[in-house]
Protein backbone atom coordinates (compact mmCIF):
# COMPACT_ATOMS: atom_id res chain seq x y z
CA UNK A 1 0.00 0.00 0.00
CA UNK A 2 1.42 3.28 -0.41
CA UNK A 3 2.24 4.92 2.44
CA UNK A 4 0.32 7.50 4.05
CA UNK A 5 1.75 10.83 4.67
CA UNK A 6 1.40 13.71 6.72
CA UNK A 7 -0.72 16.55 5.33
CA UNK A 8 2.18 19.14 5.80
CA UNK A 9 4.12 17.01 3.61
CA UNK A 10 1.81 15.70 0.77
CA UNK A 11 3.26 17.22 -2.59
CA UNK A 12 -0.05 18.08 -3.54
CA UNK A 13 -0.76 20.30 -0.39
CA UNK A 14 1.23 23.22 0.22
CA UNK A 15 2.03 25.31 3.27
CA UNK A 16 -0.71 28.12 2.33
CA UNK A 17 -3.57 25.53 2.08
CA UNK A 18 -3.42 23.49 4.89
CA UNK A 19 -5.29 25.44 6.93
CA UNK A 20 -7.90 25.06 5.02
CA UNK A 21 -8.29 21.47 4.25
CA UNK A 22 -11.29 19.23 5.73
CA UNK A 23 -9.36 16.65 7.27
CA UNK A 24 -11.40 12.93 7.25
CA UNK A 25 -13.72 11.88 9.70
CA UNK A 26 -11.96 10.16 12.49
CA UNK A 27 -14.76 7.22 12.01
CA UNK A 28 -13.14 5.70 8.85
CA UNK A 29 -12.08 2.26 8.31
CA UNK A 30 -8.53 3.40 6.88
CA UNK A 31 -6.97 6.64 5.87
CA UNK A 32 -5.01 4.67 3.07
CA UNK A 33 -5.71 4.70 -0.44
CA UNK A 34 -7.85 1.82 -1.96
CA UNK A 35 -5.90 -1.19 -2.88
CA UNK A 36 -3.95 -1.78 -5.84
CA UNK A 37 -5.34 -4.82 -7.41
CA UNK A 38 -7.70 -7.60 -6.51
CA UNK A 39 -4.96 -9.78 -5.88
CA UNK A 40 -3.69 -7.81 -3.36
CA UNK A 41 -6.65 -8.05 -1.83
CA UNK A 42 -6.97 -11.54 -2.11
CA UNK A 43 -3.60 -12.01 -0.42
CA UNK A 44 -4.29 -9.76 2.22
CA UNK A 45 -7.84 -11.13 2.93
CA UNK A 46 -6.31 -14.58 2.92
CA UNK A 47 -4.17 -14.01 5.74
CA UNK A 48 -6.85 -12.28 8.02
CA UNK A 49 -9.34 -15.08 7.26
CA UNK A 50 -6.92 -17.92 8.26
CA UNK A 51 -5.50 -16.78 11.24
CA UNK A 52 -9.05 -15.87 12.55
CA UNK A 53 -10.05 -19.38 11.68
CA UNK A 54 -7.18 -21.10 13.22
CA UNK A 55 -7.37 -18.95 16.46
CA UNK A 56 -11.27 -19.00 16.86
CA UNK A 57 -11.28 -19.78 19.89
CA UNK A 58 -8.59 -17.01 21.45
CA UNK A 59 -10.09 -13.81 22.35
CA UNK A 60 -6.62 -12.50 23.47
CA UNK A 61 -5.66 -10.92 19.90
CA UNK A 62 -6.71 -8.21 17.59
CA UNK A 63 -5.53 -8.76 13.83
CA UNK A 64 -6.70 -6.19 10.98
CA UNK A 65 -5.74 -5.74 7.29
CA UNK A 66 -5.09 -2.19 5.80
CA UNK A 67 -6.32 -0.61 9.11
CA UNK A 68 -4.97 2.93 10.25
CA UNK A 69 -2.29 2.77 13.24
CA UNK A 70 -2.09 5.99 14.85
CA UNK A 71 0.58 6.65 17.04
CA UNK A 72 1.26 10.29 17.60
CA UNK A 73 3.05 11.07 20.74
CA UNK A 74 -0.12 13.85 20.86
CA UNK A 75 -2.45 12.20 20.20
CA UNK A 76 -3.49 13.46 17.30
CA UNK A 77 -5.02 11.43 14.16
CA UNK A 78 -3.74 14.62 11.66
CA UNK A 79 -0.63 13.29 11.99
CA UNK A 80 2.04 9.96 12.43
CA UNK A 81 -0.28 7.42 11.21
CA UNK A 82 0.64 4.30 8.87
CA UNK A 83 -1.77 1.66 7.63
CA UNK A 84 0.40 -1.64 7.29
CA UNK A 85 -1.58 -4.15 5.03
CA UNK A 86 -1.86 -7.16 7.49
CA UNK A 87 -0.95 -6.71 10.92
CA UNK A 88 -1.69 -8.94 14.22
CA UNK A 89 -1.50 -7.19 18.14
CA UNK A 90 -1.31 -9.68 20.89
CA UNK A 91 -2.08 -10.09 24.72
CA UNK A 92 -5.02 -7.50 23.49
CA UNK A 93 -8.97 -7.70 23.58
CA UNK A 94 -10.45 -9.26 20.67
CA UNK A 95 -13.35 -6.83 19.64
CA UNK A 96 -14.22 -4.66 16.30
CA UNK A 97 -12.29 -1.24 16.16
CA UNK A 98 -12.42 1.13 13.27
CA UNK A 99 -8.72 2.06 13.70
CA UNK A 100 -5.43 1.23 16.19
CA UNK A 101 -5.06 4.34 18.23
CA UNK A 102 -1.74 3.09 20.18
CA UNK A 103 -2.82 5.78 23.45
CA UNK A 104 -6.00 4.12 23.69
CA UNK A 105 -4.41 0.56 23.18
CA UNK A 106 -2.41 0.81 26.76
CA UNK A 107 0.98 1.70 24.03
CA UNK A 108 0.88 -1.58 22.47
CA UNK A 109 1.77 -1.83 19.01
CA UNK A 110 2.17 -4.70 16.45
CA UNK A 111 3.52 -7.85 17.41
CA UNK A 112 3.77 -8.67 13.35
CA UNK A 113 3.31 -6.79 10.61
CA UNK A 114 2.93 -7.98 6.81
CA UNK A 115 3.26 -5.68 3.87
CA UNK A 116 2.22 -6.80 -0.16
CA UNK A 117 4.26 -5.13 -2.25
CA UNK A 118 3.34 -3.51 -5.57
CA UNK A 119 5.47 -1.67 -8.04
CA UNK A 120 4.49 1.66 -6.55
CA UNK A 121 5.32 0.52 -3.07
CA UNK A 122 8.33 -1.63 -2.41
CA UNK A 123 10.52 0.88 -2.31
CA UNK A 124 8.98 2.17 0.86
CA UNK A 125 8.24 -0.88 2.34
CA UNK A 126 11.76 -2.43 2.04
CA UNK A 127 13.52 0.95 3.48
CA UNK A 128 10.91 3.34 5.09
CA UNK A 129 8.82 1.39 6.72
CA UNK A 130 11.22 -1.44 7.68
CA UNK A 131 12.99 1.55 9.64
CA UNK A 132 9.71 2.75 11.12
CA UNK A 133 8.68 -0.78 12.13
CA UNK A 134 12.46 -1.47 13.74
CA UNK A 135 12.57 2.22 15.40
CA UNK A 136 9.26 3.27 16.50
CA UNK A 137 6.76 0.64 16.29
CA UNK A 138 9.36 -2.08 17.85
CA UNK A 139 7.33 -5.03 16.11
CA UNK A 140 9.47 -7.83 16.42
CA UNK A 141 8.35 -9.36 13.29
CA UNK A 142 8.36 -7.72 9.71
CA UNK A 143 7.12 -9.76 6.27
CA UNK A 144 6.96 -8.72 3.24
CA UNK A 145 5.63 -10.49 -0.33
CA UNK A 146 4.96 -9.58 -3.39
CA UNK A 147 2.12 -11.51 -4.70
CA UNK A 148 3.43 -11.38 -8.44
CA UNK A 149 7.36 -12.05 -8.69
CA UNK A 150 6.93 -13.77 -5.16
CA UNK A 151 9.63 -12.07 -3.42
CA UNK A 152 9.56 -13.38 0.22
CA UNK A 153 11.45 -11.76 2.78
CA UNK A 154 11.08 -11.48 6.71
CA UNK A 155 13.07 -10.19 10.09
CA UNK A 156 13.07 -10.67 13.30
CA UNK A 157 14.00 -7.98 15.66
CA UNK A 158 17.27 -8.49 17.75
CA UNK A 159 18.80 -5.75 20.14
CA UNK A 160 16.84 -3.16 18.34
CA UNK A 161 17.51 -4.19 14.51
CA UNK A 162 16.42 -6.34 12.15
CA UNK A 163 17.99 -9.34 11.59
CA UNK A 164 17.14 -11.41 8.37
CA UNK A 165 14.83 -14.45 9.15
CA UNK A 166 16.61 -17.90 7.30
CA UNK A 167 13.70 -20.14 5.22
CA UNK A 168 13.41 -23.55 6.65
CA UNK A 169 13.91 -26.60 4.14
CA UNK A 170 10.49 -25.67 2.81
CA UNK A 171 11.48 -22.36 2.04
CA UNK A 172 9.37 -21.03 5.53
CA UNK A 173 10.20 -18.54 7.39
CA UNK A 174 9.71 -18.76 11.55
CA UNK A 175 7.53 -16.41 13.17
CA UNK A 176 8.31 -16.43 16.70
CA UNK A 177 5.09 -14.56 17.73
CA UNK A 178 2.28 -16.50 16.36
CA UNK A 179 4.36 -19.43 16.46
CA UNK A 180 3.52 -20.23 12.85
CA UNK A 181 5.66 -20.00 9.89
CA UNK A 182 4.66 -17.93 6.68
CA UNK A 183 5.23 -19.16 3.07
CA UNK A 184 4.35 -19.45 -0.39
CA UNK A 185 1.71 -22.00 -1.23
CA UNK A 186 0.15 -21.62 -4.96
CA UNK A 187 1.72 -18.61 -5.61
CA UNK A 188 0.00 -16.93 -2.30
CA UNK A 189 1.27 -16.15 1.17
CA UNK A 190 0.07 -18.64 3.50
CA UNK A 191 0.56 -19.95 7.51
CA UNK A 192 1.97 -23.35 7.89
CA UNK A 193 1.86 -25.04 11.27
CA UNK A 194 5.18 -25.81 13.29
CA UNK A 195 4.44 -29.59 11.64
CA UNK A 196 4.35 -27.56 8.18
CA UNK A 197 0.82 -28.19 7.76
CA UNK A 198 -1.03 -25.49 5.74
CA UNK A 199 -3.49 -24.00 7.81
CA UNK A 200 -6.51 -23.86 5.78
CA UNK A 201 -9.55 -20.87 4.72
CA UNK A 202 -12.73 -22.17 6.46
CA UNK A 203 -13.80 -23.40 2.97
CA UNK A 204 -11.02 -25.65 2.60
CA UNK A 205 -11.15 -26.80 6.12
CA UNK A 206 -14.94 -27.81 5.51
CA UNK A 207 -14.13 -29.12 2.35
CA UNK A 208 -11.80 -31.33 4.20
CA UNK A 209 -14.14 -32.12 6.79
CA UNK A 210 -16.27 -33.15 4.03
CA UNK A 211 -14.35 -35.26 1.81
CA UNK A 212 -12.88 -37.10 4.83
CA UNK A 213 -16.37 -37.91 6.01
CA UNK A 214 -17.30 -39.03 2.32
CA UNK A 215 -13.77 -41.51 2.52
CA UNK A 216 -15.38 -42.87 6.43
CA UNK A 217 -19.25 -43.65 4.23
CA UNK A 218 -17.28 -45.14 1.86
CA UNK A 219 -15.17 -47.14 4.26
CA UNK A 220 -18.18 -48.88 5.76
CA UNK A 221 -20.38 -49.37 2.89
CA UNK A 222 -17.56 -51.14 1.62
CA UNK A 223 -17.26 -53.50 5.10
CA UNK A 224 -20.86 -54.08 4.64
CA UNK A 225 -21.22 -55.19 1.82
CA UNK A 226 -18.27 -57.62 3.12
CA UNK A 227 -20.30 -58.79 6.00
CA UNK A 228 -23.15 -59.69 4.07
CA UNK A 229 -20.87 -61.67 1.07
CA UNK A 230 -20.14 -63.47 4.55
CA UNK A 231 -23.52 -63.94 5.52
CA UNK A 232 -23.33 -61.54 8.16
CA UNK A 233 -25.96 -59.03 8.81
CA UNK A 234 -23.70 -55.92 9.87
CA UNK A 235 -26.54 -54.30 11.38
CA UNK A 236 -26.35 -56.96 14.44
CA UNK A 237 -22.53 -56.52 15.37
């Protein structure tokens, strides 16, 4: 996403005019601009739907995608805000917010933060925003992917910088906060379990659900029908 600036500073404002701009209603979803592609919303959807799913039943975490973080040291929403494409808070109440205001979130800030890149984009995510997210936010981890040359790459903070995170044999990288790993499955970022199991949408999980019920009918038709070759009525064992 690009990254959202500070009115003073937006090449299309000047100094003269800024007093007389109509700044947004604080009630919006997102002070970014609208996404760059469906697949980039895709990818970023797919992330926030899986995680939910997996952690259903944890009310101890707050995760949003292209959601406004505010965190000006005056508490103003004019100013210092960012709106990272995925990001995940934990030890945090799980409830509906229209934006992350870190003074009304007890200070916290991300615990990970995912950005998809896009041509207009990656320069700011790999240098800008890396430094913002290592400096300021302190999130100790930082992904990034781009959905269409699939360039992976994620760090781990470590005495205040950055360190590179090294892929596991399956070309995952370790995310020490959700305790998942995050990698590339069908040309898509996805969360693999510490097994390496892909951790499925909710359709694909009731798929499976499905078809493995399907494979159990099967199963005992199939011993039935052997009972009664036998002369054995299975309905009486």
């Amino acid at each position: 996403m690009m990254i959202a600036r500070e009115l003073s500073t937006h090449p299309n404002i000047t100094q003269d005019t800024t007093e007389s701009v109509i700044f947004p209603p604080g009630d919006l979803f997102s002070d970014e601009p609208p996404l760059e592609s469906d697949l980039h919303l895709e990818q970023i959807m797919l992330l926030l739907k899986c995680l939910k799913w997996l952690w259903q039943d944890r009310n101890d975490f707050y995760a949003a995608a292209n959601l406004t973080i505010y965190y000006s040291l005056k508490k103003r929403k004019n100013e210092d805000f960012r709106g990272p494409d995925f990001f995940v808070v934990l030890d945090t109440e799980r409830r509906s917010r229209k934006s992350w205001m870190i003074w009304e979130e007890d200070g916290k800030y991300p615990n990970v933060i995912v950005e998809i890149l896009s041509d207009s984009t990656a320069n700011v995510d790999r240098d800008l925003k890396k430094k913002l997210y290592q400096d300021t936010f302190r999130t100790p981890d930082y992904f990034w992917f781009d959905p269409y040359t699939l360039e992976f790459a994620g760090f781990h903070l470590v005495d205040g910088r950055y360190q590179p995170l090294q892929p596991n044999s399956q070309g995952h990288l370790w995310s020490r906060q959700l305790g998942l790993s995050l990698g590339i499955h069908q040309g898509l970022l996805r969360f693999f379990t510490l097994e390496g199991e892909l951790v499925p949408t909710p359709e694909e999980a009731a798929k499976s659900e499905r078809q493995q019920r399907e494979i159990a009918e099967e199963r005992s038709e199939r011993l039935a029908a052997k009972l009664r070759e036998l002369n054995i009525d299975p309905d009486t064992i």
